[in-house]
C-alpha atoms as a PDB file:
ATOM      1  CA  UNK A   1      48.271  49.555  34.788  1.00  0.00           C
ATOM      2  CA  UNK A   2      51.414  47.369  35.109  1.00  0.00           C
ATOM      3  CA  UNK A   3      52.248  48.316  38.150  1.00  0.00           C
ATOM      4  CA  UNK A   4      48.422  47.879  39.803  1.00  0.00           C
ATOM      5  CA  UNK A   5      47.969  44.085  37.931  1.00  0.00           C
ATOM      6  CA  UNK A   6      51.147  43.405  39.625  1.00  0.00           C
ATOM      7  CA  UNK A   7      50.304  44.884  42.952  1.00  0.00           C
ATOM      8  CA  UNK A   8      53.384  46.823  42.904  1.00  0.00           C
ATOM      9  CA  UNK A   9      51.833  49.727  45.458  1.00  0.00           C
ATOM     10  CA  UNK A  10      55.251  51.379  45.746  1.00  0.00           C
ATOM     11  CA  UNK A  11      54.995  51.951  42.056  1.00  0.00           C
ATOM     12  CA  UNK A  12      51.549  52.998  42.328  1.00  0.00           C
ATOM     13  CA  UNK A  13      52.466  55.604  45.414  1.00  0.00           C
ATOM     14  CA  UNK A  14      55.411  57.154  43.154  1.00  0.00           C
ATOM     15  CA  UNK A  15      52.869  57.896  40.398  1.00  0.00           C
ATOM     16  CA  UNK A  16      50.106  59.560  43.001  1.00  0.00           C
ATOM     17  CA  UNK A  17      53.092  61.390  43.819  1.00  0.00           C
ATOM     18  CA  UNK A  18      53.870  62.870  40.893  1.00  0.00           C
ATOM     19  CA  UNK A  19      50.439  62.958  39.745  1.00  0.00           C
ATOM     20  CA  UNK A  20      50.870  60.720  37.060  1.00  0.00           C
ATOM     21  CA  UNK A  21      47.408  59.008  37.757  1.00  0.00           C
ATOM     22  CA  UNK A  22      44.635  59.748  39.916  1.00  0.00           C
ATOM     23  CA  UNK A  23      42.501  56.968  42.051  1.00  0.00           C
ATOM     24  CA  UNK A  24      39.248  58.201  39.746  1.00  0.00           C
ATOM     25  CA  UNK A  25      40.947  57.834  36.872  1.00  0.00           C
ATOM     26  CA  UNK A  26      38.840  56.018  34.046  1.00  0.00           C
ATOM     27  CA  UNK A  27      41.674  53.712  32.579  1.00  0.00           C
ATOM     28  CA  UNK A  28      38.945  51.214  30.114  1.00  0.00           C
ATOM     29  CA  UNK A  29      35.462  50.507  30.015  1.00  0.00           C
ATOM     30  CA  UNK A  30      34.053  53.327  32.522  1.00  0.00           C
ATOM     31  CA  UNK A  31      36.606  51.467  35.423  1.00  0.00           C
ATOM     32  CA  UNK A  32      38.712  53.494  37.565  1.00  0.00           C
ATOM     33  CA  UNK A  33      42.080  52.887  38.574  1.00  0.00           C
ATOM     34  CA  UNK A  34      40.040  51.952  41.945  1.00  0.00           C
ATOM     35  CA  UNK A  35      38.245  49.294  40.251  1.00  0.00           C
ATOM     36  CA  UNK A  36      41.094  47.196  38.969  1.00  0.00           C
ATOM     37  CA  UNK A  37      42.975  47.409  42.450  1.00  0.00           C
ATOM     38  CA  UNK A  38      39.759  46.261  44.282  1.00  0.00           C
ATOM     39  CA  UNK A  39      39.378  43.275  41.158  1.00  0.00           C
ATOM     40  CA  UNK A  40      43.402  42.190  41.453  1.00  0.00           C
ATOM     41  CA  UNK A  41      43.294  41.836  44.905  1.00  0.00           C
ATOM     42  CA  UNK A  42      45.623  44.075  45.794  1.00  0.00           C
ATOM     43  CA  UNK A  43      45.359  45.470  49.323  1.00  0.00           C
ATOM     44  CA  UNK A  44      48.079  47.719  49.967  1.00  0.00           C
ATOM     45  CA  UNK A  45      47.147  49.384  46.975  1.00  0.00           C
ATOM     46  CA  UNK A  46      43.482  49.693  48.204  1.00  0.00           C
ATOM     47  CA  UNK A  47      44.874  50.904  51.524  1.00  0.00           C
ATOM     48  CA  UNK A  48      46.872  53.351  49.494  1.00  0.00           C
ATOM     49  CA  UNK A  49      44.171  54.200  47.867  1.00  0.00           C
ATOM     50  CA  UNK A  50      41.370  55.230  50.109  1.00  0.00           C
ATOM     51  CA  UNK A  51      43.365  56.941  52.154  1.00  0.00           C
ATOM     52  CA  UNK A  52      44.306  59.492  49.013  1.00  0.00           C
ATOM     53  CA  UNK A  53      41.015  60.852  50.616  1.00  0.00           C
ATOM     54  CA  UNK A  54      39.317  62.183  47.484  1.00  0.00           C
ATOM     55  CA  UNK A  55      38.579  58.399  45.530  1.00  0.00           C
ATOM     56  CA  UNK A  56      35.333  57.693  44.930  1.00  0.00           C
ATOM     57  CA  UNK A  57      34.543  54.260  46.377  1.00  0.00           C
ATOM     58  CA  UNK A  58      31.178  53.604  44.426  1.00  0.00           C
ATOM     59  CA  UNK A  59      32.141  54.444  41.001  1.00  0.00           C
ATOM     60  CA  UNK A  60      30.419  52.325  38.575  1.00  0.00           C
ATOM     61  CA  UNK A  61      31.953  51.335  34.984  1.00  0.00           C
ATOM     62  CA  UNK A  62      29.587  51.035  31.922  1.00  0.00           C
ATOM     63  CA  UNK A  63      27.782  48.105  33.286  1.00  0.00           C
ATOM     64  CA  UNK A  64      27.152  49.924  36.872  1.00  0.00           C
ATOM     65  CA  UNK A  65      29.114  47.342  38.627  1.00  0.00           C
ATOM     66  CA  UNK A  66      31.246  48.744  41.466  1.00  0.00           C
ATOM     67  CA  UNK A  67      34.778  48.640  42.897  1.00  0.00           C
ATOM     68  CA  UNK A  68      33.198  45.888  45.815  1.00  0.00           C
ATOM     69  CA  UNK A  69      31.195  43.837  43.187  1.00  0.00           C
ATOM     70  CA  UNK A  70      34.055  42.995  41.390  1.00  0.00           C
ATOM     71  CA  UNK A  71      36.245  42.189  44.861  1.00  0.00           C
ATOM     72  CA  UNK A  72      33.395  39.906  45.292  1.00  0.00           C
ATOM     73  CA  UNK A  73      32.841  38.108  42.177  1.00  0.00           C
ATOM     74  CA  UNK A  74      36.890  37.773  42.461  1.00  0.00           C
ATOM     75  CA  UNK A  75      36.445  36.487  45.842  1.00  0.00           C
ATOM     76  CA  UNK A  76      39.074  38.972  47.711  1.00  0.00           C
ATOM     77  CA  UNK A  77      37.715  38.686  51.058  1.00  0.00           C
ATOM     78  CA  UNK A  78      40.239  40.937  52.344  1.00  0.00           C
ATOM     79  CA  UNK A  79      39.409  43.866  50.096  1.00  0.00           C
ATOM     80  CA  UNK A  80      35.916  43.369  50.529  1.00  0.00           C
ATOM     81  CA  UNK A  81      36.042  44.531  54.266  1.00  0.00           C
ATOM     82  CA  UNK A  82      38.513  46.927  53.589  1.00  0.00           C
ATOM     83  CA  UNK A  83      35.738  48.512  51.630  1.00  0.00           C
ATOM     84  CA  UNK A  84      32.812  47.616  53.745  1.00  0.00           C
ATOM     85  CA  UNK A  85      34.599  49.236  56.547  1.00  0.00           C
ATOM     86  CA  UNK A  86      34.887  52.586  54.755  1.00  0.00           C
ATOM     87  CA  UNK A  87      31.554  54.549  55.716  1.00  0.00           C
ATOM     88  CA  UNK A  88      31.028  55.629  51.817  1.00  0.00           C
ATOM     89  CA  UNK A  89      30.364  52.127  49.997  1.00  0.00           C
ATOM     90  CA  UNK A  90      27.323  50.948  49.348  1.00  0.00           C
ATOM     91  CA  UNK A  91      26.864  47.523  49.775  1.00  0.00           C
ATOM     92  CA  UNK A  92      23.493  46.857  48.042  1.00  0.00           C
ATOM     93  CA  UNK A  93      24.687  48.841  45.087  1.00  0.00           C
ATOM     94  CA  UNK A  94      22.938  47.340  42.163  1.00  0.00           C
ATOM     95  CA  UNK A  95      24.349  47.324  38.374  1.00  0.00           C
ATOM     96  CA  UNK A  96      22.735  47.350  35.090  1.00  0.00           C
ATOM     97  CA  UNK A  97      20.537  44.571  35.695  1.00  0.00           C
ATOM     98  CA  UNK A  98      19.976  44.953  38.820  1.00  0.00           C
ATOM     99  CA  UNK A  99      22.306  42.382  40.679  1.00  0.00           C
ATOM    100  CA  UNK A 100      23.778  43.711  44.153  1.00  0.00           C
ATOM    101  CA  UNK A 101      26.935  42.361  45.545  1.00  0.00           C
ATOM    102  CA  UNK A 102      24.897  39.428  47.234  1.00  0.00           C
ATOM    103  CA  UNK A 103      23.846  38.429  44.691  1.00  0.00           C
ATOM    104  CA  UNK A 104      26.977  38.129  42.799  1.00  0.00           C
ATOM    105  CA  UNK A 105      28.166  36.580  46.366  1.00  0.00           C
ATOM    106  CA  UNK A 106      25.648  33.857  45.599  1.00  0.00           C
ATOM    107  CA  UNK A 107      26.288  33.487  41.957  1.00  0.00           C
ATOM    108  CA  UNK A 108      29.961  32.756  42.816  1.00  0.00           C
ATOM    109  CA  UNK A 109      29.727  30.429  45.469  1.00  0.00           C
ATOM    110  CA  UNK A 110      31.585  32.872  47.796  1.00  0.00           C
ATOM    111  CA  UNK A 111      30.285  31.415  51.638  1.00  0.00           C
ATOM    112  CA  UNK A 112      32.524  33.539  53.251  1.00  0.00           C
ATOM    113  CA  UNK A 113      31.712  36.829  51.286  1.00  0.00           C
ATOM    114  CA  UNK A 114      27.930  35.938  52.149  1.00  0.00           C
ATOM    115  CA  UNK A 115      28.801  35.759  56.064  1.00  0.00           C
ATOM    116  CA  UNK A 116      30.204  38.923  56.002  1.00  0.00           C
ATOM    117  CA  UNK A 117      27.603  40.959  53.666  1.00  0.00           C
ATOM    118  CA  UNK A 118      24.668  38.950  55.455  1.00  0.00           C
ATOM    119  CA  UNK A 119      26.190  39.533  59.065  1.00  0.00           C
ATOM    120  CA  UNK A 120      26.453  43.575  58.388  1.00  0.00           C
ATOM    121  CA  UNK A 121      22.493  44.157  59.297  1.00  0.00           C
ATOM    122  CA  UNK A 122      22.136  46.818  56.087  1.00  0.00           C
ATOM    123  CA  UNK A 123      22.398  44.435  53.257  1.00  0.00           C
ATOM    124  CA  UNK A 124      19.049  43.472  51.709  1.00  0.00           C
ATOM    125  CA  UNK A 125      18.953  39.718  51.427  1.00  0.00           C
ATOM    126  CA  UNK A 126      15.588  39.803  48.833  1.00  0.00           C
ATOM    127  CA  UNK A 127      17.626  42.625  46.356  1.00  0.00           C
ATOM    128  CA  UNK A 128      16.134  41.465  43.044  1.00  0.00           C
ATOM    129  CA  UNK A 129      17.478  42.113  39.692  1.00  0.00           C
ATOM    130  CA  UNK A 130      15.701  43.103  36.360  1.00  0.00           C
ATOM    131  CA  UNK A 131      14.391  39.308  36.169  1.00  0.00           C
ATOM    132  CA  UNK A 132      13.073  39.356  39.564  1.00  0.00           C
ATOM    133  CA  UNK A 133      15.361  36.871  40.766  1.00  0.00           C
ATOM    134  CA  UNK A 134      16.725  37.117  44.346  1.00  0.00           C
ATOM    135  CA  UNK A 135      19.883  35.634  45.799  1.00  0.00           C
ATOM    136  CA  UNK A 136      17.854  33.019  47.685  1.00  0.00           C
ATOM    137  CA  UNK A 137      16.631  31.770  43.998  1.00  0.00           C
ATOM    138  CA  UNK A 138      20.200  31.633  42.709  1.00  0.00           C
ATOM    139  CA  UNK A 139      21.554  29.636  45.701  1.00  0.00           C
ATOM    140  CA  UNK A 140      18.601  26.855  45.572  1.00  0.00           C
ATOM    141  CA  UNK A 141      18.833  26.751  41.390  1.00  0.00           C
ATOM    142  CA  UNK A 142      22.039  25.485  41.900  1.00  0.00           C
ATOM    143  CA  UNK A 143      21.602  23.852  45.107  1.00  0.00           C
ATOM    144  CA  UNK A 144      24.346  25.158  47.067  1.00  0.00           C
ATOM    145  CA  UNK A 145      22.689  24.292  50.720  1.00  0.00           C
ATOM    146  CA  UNK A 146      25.139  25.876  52.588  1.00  0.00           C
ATOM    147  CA  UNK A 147      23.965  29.054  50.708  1.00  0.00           C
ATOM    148  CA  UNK A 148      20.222  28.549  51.012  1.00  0.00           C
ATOM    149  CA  UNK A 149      20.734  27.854  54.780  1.00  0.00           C
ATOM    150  CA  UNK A 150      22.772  31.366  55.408  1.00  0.00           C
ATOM    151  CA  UNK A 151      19.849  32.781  53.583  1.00  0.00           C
ATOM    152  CA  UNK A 152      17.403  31.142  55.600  1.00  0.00           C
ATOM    153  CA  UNK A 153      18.853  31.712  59.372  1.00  0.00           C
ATOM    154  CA  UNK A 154      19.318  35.780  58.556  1.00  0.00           C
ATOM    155  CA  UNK A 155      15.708  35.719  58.965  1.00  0.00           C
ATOM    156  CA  UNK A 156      14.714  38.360  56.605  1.00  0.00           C
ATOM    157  CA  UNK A 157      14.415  36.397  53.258  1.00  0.00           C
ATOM    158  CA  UNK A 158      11.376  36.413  51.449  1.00  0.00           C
ATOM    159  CA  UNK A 159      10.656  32.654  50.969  1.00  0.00           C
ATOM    160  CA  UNK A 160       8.068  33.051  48.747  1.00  0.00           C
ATOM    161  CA  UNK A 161       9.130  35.965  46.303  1.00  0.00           C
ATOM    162  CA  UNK A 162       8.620  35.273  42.549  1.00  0.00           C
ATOM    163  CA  UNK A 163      10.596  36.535  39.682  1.00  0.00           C
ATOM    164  CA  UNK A 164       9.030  38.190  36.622  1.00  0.00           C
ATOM    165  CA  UNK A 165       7.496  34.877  35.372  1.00  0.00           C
ATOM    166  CA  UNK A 166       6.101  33.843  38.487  1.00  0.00           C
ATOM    167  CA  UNK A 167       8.808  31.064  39.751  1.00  0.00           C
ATOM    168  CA  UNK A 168       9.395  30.906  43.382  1.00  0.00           C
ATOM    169  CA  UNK A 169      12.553  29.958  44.766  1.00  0.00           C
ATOM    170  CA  UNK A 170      11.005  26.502  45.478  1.00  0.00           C
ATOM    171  CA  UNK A 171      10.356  25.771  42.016  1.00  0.00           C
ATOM    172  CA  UNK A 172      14.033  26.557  40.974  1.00  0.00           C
ATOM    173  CA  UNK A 173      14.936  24.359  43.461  1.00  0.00           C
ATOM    174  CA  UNK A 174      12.705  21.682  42.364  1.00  0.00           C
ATOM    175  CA  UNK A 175      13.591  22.056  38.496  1.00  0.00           C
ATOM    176  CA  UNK A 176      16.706  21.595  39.421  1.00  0.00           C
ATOM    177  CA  UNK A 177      15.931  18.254  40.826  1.00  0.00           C
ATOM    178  CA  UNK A 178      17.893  19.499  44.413  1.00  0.00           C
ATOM    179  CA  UNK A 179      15.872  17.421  46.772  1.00  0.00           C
ATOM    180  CA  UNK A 180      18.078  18.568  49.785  1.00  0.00           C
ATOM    181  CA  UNK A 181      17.435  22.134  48.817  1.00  0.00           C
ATOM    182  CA  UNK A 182      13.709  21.261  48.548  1.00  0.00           C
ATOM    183  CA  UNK A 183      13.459  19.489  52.159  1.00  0.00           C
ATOM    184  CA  UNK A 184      15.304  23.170  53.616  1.00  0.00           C
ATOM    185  CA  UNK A 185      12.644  25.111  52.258  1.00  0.00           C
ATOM    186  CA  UNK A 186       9.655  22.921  52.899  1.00  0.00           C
ATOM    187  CA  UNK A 187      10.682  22.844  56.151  1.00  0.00           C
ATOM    188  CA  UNK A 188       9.969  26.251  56.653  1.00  0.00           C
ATOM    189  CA  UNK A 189       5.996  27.222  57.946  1.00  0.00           C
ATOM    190  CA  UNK A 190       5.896  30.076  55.557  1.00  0.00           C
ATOM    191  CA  UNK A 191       6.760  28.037  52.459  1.00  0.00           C
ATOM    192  CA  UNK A 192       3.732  28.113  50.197  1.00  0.00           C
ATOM    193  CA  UNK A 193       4.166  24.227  48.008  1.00  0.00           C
ATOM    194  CA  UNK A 194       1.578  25.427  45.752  1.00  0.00           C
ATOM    195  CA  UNK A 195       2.926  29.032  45.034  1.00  0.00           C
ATOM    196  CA  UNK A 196       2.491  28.896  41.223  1.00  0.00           C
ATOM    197  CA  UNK A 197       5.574  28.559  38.791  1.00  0.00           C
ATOM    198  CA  UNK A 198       4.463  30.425  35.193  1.00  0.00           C
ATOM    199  CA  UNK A 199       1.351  28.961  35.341  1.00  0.00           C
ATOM    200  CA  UNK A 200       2.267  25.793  37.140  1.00  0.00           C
ATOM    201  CA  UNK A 201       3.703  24.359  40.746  1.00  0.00           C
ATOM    202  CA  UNK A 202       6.921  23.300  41.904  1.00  0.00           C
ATOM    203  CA  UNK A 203       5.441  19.424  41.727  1.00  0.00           C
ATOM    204  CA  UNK A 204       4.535  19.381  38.390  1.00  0.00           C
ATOM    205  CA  UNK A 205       7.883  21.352  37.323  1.00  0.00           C
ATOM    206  CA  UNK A 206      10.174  18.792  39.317  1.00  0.00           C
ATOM    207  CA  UNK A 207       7.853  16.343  36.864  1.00  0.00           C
ATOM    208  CA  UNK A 208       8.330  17.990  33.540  1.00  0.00           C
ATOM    209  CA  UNK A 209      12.339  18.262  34.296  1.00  0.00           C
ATOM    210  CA  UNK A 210      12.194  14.554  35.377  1.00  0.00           C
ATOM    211  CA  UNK A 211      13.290  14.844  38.911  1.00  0.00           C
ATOM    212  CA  UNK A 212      10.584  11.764  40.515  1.00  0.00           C
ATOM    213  CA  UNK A 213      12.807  11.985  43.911  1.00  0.00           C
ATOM    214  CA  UNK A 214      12.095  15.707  44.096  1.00  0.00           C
ATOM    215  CA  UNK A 215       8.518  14.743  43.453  1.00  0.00           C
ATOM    216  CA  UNK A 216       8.577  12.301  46.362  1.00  0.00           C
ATOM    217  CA  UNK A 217       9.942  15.060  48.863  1.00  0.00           C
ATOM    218  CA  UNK A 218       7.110  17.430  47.443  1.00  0.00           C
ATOM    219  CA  UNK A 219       4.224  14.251  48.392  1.00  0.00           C
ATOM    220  CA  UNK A 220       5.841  13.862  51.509  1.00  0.00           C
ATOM    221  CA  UNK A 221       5.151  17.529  53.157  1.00  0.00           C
ATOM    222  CA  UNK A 222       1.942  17.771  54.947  1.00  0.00           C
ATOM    223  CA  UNK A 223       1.856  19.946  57.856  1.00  0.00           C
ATOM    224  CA  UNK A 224      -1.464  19.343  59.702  1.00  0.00           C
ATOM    225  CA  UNK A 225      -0.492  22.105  62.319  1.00  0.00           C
ATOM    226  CA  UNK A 226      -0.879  25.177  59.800  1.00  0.00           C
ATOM    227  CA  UNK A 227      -3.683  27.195  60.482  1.00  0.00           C
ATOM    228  CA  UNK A 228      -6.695  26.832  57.588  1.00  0.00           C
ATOM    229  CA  UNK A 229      -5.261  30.355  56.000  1.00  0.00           C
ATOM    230  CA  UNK A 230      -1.883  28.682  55.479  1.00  0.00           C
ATOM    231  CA  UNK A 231      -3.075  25.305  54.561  1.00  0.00           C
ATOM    232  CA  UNK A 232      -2.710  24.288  50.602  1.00  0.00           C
ATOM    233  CA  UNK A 233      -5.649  25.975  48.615  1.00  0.00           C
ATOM    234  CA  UNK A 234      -7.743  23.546  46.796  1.00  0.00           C
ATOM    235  CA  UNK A 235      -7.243  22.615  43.411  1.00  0.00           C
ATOM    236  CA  UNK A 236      -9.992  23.967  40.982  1.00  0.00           C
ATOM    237  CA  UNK A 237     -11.406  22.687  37.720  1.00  0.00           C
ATOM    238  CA  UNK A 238     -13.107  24.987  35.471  1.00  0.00           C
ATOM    239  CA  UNK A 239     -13.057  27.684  38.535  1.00  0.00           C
ATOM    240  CA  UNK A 240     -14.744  25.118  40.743  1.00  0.00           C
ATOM    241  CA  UNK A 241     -12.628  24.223  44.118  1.00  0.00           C
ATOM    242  CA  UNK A 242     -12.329  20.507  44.315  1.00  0.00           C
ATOM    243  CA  UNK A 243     -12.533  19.638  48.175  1.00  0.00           C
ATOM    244  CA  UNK A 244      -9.910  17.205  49.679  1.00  0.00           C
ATOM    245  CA  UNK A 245      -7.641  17.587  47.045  1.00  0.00           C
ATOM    246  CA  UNK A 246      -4.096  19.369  46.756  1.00  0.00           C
ATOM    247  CA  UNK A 247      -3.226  21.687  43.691  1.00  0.00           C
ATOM    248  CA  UNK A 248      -0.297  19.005  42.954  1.00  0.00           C
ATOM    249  CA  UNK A 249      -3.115  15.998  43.096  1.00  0.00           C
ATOM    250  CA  UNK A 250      -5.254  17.494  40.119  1.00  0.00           C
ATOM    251  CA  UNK A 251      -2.078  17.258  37.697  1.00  0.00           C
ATOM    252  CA  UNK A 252      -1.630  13.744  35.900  1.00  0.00           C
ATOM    253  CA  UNK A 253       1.646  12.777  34.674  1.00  0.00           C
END
């Protein structure tokens, strides 16, 4: 272990050598001696590594989270496409709760990680975890733009996707009172404003979290070009529709 947390690969060769460890050796917590060199960083030992020839390159530890996930949460851009250029990984492997490396890309504010996963053509930008939650919902919680927008313009994201409780990336974005965030998605035609949140809509959850700016952005969007079947559905009292009014309009605050 010394010699992989100080990326001494020499070290590391001597002992494959002599068969003193093994690259699918489970050193602590279900983690290979794989794992930790594609955590640390350390590309000559990944090198040295995969080409052993027999390592297994997807090998989860106890919380399923594999040798790439952690590269990515660490950030090691370098590993990552060492990996991602070895035919075996999988890069939409999910872990315990779900959460594929994009996600964890997302989480960790890792733009150029995102490029690369998102720019590959097999990675599923709408992978949701046990929560429902998508990567596109944790970029516009936080309101990383840059993030949201690299979502956006790979063209596959599901705008509109709820989690387990019904919350749409646009209310996440709105809660979180990220009125940039909230202009990126509303600018998109297949952006439902109304899509409900638990119960509720983004307006009236920018309104309960305080955000009033957000609330202005959400007024401001009309798009009188949508076709009737994409236009906001009435508002409805009692089961009743209540013509010429938005959902947002029948809440008071």
């Amino acid at each position: 272990m010394w010699a992989l947390e100080h990326g001494n690969s020499r070290m590391v060769e001597l002992f494959l050598e002599q068969g003193g460890i093994e690259p699918d050796m489970v050193v602590s917590g279900g983690r290979t001696v794989f794992s930790f060199a594609a955590e640390w960083g350390d590309e000559d030992t990944v090198k040295l590594l995969l080409g052993h020839g027999d390592v297994d390159t997807n090998s989860p530890d106890c919380h399923g989270q594999t040798p790439l996930s952690f590269a990515i949460m660490r950030g090691h851009e370098g590993v990552m496409r060492l990996l991602l250029e070895h035919g075996d990984v999988d890069p939409n492997s999910p872990d315990c709760h779900g959460r594929t490396p994009l996600s964890f890309a997302v989480v960790r504010g890792h733009e150029g990680v995102m490029r690369l996963l998102l720019g590959r053509g097999d990675v599923d930008p709408n992978s949701s975890d046990s929560s429902g939650r998508t990567p596109l919902s944790f970029a516009v919680e936080e309101g990383v733009q840059s993030a949201t927008v690299l979502l956006l313009e790979c063209g596959d994201a599901n705008l509109d996707s709820p989690d387990r409780n019904g919350r749409t990336p646009l209310s996440f974005a709105a809660c979180g009172g990220h009125g940039g965030v909230v202009r990126l998605l509303l600018g998109r035609r297949d952006v439902d404003p109304n899509s409900p949140d638990n119960g509720r809509i983004a307006r009236l959850s920018a309104s309960r979290c305080g955000h009033h700016p957000v609330l202005s952005v959400l007024s401001e969007y009309r798009d009188p070009t949508r076709e009737p079947s994409q236009m906001r559905r009435p508002a409805t009292v009692r089961g009743r529709a209540t013509p010429g009014r938005d959902v947002a309009d029948h809440y008071r605050y």
